[in-house]
C-alpha atoms as a PDB file:
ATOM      1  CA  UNK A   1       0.000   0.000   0.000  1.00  0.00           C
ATOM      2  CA  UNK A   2       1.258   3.716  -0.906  1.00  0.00           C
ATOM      3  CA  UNK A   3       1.334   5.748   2.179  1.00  0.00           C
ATOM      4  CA  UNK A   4       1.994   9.618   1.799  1.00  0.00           C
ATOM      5  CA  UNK A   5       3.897  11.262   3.992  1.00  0.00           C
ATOM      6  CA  UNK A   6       2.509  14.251   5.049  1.00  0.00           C
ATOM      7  CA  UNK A   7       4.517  17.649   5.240  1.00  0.00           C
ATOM      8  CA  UNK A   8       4.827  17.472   9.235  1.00  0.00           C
ATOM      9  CA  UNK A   9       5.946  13.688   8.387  1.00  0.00           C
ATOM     10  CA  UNK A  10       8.756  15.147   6.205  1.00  0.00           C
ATOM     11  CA  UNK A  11       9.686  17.883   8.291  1.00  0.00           C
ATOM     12  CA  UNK A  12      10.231  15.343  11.465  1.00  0.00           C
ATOM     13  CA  UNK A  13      12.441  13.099   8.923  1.00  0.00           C
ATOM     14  CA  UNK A  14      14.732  15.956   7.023  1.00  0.00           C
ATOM     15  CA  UNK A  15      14.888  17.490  10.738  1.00  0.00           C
ATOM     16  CA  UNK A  16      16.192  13.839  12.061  1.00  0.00           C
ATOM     17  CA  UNK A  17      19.030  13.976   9.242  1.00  0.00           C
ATOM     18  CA  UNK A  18      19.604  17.776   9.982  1.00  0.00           C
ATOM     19  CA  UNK A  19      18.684  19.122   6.948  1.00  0.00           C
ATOM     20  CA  UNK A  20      16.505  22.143   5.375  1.00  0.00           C
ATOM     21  CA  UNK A  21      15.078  20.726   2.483  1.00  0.00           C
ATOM     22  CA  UNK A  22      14.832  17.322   0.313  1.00  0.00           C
ATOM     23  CA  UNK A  23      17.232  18.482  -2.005  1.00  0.00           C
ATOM     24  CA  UNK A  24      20.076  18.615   0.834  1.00  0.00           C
ATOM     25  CA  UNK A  25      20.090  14.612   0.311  1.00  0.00           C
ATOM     26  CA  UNK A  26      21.711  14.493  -2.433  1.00  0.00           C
ATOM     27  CA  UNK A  27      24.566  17.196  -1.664  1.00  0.00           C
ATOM     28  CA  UNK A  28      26.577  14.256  -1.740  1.00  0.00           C
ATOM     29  CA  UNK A  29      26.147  13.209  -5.493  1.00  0.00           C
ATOM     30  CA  UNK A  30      29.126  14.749  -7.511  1.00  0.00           C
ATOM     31  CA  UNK A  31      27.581  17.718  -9.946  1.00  0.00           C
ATOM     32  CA  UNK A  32      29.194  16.361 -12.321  1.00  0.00           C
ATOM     33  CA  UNK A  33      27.582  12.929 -12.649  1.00  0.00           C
ATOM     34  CA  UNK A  34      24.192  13.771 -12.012  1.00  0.00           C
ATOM     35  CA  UNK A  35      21.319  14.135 -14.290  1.00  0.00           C
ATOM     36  CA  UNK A  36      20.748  17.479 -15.275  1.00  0.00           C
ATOM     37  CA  UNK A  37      17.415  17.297 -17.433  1.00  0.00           C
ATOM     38  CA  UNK A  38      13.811  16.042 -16.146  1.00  0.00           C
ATOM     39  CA  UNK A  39      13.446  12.093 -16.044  1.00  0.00           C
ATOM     40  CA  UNK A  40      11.622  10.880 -19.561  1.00  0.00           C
ATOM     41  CA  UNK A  41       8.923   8.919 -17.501  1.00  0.00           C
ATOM     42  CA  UNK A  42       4.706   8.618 -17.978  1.00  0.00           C
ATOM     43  CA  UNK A  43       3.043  11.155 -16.034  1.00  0.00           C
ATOM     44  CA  UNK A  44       1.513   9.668 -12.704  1.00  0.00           C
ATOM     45  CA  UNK A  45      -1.171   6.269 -13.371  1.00  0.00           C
ATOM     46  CA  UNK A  46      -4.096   4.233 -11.981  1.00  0.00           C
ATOM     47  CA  UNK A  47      -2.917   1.323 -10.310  1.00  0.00           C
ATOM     48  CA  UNK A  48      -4.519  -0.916 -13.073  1.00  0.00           C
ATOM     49  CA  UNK A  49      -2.825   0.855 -15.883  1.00  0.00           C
ATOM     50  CA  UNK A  50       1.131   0.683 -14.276  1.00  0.00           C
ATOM     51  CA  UNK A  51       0.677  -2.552 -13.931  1.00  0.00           C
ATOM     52  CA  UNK A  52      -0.167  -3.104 -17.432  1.00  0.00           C
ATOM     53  CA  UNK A  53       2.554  -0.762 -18.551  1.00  0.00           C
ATOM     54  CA  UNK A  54       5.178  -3.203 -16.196  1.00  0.00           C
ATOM     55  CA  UNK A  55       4.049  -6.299 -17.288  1.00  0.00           C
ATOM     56  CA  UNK A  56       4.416  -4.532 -20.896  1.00  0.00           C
ATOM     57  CA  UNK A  57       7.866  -3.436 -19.680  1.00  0.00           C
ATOM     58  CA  UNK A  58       8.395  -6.963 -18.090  1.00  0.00           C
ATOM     59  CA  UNK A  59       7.408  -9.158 -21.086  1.00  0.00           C
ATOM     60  CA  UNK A  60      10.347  -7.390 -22.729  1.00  0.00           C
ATOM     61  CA  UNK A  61      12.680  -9.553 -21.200  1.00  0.00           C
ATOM     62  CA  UNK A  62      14.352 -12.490 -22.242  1.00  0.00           C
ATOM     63  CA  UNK A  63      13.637 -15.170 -19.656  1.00  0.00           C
ATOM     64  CA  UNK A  64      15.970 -17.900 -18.241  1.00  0.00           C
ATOM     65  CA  UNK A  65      14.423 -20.618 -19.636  1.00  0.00           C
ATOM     66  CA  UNK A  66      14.209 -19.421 -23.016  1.00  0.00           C
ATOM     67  CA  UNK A  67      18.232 -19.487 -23.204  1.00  0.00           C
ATOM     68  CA  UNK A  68      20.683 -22.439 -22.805  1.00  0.00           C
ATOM     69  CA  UNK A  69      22.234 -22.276 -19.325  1.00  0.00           C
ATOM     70  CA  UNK A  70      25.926 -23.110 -18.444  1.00  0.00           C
ATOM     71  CA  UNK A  71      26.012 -21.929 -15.105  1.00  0.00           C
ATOM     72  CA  UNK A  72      28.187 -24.546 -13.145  1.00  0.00           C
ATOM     73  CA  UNK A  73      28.676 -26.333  -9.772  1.00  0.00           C
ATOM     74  CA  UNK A  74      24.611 -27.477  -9.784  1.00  0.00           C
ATOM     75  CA  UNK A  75      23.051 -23.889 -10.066  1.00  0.00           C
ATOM     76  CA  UNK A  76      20.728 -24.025 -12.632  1.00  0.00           C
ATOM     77  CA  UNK A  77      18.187 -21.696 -13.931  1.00  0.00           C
ATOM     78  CA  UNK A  78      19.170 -18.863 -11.364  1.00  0.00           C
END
């Protein structure tokens, strides 16, 4: 289940870490290796249509037992 935290929620946890705003978390992240455009991702969905969109997403996968397996020492199929 999705719970949202609420502002006061957020405010207790950035306050617990010592910091002013969300942002502040990833001070840590060199500027240089992160992402400076918006993420190319679907606007927000209905539980019924993300889970069509993973299994679409999912079904592009090649699964393990479509593909020979030489994995040793017993471990098949992992």
């Amino acid at each position: 289940a999705y719970v949202l935290n609420t502002d006061d929620d957020a405010r207790v946890m950035l306050d617990a870490l010592g910091l002013d705003a969300p942002e502040r978390l990833f001070d840590v992240v060199p500027a240089d290796v992160r992402l400076k455009r918006p993420l190319d991702v679907p606007s927000a969905m209905a539980e019924l249509a993300l889970t069509r969109h993973m299994t679409a997403l999912a079904d592009q996968n090649v699964k393990a037992v479509s593909r020979p397996c030489f994995l040793g020492g017993g471990a098949y199929d992992h």
